[in-house]
PDB file of N, CA and C in Angstrom:
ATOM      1  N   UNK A   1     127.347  76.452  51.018  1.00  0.00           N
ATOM      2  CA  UNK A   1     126.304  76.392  52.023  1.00  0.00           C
ATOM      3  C   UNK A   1     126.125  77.786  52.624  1.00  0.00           C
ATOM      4  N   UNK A   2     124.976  78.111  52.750  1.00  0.00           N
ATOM      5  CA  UNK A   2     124.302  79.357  53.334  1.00  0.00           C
ATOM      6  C   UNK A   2     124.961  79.589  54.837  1.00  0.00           C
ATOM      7  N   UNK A   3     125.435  80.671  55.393  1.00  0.00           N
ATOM      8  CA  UNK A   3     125.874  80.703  56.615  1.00  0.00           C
ATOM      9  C   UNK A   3     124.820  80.303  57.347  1.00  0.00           C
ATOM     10  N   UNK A   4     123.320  80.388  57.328  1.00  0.00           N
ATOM     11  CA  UNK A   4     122.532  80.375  58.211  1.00  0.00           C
ATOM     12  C   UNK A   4     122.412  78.844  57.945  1.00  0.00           C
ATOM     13  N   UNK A   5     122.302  77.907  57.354  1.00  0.00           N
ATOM     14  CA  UNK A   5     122.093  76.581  57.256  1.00  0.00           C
ATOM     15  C   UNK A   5     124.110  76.065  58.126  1.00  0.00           C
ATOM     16  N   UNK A   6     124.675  76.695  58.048  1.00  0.00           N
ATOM     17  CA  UNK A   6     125.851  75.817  58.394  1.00  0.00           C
ATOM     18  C   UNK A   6     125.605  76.531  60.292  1.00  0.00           C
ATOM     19  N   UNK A   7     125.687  77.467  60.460  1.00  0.00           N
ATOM     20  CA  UNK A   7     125.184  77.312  61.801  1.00  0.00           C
ATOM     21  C   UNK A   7     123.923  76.612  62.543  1.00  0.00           C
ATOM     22  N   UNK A   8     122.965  76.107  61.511  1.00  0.00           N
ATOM     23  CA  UNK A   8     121.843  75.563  61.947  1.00  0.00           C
ATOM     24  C   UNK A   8     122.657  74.029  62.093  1.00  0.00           C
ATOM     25  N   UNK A   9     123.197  73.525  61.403  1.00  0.00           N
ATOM     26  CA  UNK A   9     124.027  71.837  61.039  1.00  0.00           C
ATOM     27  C   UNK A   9     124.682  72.102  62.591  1.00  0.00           C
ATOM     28  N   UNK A  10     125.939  72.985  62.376  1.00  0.00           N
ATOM     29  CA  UNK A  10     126.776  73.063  63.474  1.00  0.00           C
ATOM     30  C   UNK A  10     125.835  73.029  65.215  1.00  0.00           C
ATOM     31  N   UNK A  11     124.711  73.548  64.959  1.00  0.00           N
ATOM     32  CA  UNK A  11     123.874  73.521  66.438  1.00  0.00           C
ATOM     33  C   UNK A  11     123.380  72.395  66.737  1.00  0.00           C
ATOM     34  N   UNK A  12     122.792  71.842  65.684  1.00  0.00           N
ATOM     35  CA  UNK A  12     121.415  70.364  65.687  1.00  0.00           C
ATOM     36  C   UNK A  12     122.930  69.471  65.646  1.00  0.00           C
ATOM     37  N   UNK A  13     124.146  69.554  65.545  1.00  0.00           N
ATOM     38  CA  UNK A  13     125.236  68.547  65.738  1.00  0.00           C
ATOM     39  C   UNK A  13     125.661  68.463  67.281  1.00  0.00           C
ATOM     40  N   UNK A  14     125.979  69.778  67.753  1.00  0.00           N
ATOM     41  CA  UNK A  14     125.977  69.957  69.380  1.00  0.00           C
ATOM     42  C   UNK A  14     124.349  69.201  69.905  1.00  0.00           C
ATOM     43  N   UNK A  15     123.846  69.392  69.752  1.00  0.00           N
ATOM     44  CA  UNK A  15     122.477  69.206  70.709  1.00  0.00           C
ATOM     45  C   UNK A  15     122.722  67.640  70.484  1.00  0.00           C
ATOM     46  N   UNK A  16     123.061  67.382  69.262  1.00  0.00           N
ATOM     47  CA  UNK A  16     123.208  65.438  69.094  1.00  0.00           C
ATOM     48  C   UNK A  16     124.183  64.534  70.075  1.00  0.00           C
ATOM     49  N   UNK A  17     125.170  65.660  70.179  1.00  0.00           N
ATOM     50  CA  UNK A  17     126.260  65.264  70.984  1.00  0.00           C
ATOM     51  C   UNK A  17     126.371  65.362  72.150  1.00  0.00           C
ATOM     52  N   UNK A  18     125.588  66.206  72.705  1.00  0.00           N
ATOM     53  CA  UNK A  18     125.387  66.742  74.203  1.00  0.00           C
ATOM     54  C   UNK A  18     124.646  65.380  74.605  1.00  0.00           C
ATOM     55  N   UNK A  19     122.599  64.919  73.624  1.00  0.00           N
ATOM     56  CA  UNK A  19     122.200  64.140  74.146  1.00  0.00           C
ATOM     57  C   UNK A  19     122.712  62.524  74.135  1.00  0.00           C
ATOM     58  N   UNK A  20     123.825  62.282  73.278  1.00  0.00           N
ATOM     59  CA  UNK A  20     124.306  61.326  73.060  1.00  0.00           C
ATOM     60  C   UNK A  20     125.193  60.412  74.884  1.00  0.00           C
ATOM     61  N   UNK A  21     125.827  62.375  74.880  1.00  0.00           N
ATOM     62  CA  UNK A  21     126.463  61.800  76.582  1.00  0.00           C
ATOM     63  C   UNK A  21     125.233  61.775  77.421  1.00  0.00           C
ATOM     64  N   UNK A  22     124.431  62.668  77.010  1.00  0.00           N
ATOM     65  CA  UNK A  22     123.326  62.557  78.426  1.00  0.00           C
ATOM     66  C   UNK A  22     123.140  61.411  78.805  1.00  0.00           C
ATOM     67  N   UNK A  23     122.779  60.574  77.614  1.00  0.00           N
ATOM     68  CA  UNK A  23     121.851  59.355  77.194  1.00  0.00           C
ATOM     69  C   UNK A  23     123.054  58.306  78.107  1.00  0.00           C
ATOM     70  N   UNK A  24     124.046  58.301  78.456  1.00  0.00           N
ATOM     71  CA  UNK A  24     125.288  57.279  78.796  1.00  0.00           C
ATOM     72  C   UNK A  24     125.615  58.292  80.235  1.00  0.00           C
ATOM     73  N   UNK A  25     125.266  59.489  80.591  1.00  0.00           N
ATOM     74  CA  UNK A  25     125.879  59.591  82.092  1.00  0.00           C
ATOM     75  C   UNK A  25     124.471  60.583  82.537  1.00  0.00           C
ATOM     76  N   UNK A  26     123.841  59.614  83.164  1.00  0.00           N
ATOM     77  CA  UNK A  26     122.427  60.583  83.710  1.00  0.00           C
ATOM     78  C   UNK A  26     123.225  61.287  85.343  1.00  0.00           C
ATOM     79  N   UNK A  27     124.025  61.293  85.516  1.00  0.00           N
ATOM     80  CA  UNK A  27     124.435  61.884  86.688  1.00  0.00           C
ATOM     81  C   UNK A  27     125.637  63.166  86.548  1.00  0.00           C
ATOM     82  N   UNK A  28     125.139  63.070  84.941  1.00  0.00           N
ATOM     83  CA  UNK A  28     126.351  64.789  84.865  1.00  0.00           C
ATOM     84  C   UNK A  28     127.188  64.072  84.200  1.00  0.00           C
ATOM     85  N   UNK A  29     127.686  65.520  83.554  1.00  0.00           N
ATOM     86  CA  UNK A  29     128.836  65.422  82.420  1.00  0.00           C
ATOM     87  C   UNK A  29     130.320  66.054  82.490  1.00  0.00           C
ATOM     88  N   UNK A  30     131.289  65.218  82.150  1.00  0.00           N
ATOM     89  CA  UNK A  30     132.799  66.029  82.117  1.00  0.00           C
ATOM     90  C   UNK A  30     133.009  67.040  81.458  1.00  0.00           C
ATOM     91  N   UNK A  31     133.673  68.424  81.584  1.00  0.00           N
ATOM     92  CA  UNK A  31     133.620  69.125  80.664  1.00  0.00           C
ATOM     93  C   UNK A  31     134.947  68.827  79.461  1.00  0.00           C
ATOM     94  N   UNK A  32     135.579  68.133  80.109  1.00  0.00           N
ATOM     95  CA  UNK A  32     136.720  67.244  78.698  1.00  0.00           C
ATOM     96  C   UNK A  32     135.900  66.739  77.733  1.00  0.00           C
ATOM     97  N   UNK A  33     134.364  65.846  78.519  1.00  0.00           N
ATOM     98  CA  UNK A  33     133.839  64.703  77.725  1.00  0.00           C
ATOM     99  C   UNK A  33     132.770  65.841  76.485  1.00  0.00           C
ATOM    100  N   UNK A  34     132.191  66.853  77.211  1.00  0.00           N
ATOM    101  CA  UNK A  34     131.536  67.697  76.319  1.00  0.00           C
ATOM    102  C   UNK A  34     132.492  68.652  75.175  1.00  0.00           C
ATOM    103  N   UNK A  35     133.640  68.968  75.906  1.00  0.00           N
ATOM    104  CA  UNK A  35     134.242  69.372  74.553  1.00  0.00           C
ATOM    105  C   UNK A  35     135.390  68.853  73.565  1.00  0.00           C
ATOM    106  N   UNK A  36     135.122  67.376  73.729  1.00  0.00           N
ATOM    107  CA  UNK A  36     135.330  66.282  72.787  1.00  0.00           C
ATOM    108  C   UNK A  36     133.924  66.236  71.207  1.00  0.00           C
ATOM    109  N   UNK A  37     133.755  67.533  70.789  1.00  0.00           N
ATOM    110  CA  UNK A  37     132.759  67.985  69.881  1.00  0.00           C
ATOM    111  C   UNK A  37     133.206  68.133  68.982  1.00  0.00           C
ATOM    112  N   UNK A  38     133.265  67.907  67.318  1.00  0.00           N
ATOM    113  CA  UNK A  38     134.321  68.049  66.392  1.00  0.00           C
ATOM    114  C   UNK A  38     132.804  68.163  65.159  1.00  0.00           C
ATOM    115  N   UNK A  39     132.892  69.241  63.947  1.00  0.00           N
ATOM    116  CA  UNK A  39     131.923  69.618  63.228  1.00  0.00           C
ATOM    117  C   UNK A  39     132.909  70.003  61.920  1.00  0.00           C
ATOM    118  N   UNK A  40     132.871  68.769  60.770  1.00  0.00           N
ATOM    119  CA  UNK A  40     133.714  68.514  59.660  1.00  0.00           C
ATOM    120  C   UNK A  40     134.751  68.862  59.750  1.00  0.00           C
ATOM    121  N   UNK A  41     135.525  67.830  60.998  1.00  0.00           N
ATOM    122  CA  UNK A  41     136.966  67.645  61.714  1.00  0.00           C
ATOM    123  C   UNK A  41     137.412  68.893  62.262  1.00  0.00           C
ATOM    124  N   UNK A  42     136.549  69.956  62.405  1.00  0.00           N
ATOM    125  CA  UNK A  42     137.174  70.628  63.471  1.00  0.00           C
ATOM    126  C   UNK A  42     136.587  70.973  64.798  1.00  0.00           C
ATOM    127  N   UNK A  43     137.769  70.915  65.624  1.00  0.00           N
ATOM    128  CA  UNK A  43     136.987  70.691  67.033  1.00  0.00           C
ATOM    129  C   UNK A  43     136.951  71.772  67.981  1.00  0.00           C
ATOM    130  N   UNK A  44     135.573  71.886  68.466  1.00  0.00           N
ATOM    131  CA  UNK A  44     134.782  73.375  69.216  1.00  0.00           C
ATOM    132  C   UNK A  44     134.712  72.887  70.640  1.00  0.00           C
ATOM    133  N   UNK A  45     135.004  73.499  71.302  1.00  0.00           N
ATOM    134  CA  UNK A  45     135.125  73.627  72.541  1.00  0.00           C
ATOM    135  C   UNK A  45     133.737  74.100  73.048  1.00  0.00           C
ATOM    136  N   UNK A  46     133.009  73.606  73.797  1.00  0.00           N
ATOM    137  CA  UNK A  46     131.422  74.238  73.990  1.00  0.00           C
ATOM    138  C   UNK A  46     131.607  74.996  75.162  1.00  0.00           C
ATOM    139  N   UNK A  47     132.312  74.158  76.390  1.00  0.00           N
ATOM    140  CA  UNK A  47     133.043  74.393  77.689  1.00  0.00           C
ATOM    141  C   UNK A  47     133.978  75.568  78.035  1.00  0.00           C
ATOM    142  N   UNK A  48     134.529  76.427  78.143  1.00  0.00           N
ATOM    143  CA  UNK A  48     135.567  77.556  77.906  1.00  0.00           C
ATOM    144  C   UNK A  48     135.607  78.560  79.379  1.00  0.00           C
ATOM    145  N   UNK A  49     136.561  78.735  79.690  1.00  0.00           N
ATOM    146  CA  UNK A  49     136.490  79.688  80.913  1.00  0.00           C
ATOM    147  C   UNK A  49     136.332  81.090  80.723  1.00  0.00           C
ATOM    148  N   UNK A  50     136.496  81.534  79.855  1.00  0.00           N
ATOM    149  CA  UNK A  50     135.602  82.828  79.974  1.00  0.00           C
ATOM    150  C   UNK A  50     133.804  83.200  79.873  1.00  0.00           C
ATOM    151  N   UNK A  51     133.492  81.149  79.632  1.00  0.00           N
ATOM    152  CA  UNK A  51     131.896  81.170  79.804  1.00  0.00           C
ATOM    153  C   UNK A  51     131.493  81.349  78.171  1.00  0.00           C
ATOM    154  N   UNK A  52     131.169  82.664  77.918  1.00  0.00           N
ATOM    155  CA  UNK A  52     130.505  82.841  76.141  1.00  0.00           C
ATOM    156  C   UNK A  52     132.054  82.953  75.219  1.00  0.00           C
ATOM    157  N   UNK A  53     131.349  82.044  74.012  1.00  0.00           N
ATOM    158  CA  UNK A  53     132.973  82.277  73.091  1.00  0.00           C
ATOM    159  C   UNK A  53     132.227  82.036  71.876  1.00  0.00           C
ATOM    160  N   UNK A  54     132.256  82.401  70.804  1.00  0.00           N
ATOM    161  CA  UNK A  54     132.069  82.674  69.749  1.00  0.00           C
ATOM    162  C   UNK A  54     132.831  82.374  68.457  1.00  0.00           C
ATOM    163  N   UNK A  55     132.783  81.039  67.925  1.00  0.00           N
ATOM    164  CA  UNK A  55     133.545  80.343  67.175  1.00  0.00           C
ATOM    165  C   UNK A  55     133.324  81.240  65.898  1.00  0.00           C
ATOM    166  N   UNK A  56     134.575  81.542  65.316  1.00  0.00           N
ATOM    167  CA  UNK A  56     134.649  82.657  64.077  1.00  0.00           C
ATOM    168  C   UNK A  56     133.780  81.798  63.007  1.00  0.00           C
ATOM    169  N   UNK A  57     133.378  80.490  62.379  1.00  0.00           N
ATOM    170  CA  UNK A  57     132.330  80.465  61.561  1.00  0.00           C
ATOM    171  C   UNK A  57     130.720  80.558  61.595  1.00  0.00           C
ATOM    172  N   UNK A  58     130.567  81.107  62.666  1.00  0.00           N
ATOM    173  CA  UNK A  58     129.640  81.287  63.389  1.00  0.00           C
ATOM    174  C   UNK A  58     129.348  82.543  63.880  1.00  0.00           C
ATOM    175  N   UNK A  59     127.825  82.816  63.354  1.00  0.00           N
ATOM    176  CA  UNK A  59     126.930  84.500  63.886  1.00  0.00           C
ATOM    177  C   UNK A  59     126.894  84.514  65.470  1.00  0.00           C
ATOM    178  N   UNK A  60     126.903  83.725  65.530  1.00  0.00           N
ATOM    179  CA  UNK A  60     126.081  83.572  67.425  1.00  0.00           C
ATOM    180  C   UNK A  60     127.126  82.812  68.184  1.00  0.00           C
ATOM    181  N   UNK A  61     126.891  83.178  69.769  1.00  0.00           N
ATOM    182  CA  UNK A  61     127.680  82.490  70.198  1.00  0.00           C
ATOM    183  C   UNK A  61     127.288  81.178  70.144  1.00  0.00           C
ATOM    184  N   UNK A  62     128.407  80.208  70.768  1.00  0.00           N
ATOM    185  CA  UNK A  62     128.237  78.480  70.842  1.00  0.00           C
ATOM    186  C   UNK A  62     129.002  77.990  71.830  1.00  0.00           C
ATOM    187  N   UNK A  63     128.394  78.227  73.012  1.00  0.00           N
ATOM    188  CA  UNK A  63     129.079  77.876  74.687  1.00  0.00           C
ATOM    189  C   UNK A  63     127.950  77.349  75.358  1.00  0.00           C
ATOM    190  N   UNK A  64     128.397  76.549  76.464  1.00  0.00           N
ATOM    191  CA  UNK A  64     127.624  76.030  77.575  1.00  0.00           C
ATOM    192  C   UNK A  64     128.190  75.666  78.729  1.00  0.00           C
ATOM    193  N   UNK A  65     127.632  77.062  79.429  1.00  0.00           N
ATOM    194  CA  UNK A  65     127.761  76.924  80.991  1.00  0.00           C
ATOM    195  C   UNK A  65     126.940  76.528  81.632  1.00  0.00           C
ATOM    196  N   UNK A  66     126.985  75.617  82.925  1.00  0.00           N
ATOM    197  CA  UNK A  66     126.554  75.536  84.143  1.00  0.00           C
ATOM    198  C   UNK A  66     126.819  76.071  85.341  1.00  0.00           C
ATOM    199  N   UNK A  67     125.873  75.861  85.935  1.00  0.00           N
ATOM    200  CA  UNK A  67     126.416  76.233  87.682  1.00  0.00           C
ATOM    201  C   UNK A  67     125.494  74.818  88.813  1.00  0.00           C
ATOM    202  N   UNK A  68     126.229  74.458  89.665  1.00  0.00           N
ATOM    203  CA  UNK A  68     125.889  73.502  90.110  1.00  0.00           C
ATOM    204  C   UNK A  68     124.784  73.840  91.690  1.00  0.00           C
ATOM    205  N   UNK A  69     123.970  73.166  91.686  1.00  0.00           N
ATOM    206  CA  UNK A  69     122.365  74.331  92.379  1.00  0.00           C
ATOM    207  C   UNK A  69     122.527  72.697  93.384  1.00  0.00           C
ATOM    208  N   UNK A  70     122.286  73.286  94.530  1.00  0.00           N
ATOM    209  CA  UNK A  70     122.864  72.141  96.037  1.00  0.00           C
ATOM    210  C   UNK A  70     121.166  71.948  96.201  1.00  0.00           C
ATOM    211  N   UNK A  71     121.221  70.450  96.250  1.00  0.00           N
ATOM    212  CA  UNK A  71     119.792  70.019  96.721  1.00  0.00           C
ATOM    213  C   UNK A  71     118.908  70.698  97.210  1.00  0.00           C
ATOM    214  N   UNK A  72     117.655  70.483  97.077  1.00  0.00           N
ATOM    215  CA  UNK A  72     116.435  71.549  97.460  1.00  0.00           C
ATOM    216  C   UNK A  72     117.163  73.165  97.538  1.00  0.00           C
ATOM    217  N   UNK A  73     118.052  73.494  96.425  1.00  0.00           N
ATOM    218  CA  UNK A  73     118.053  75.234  96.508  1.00  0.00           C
ATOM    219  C   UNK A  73     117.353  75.611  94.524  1.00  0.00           C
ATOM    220  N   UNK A  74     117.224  76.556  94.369  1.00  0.00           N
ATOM    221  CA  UNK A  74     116.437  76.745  92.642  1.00  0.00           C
ATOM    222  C   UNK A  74     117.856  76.699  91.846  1.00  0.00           C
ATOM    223  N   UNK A  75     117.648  76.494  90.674  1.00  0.00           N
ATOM    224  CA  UNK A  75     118.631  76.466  90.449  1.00  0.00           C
ATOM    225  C   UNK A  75     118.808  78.542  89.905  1.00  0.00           C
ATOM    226  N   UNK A  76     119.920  79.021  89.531  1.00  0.00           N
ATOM    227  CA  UNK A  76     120.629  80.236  89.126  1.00  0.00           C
ATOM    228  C   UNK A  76     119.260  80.585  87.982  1.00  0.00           C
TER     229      UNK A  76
END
């Protein structure tokens, strides 16, 4: 498989998995429950405290941060 097709699989698999929890917790997500992510049994952490991380089969990074934006303020 083409590197650019296995990072395209590995992304459209996150986005499946992200909306899968959305779809079951409309009030926010755990970051245990989001990086419970696994892409042909191995498992990626999307969540990470240094924020951007860059999984070695992969060109680009593959992280997701938030920041939590207090009622009527914009968000970041």
């Amino acid at each position: 498989m083409v590197a650019s097709e296995v990072e395209e699989r590995v992304r459209a698999a996150m986005f499946a998995h992200l909306d899968g929890l959305a779809d079951g917790h409309p009030d926010g997500l755990r970051s245990a429950d989001i990086n419970r992510f696994e892409v042909d049994g191995i498992q990626v952490r999307l969540v990470v405290q240094p924020g951007i991380r860059k999984p070695h089969f992969l060109d680009a990074a593959l992280t997701i941060r938030t920041a939590f934006t207090h009622p009527g303020q914009l968000p970041p």
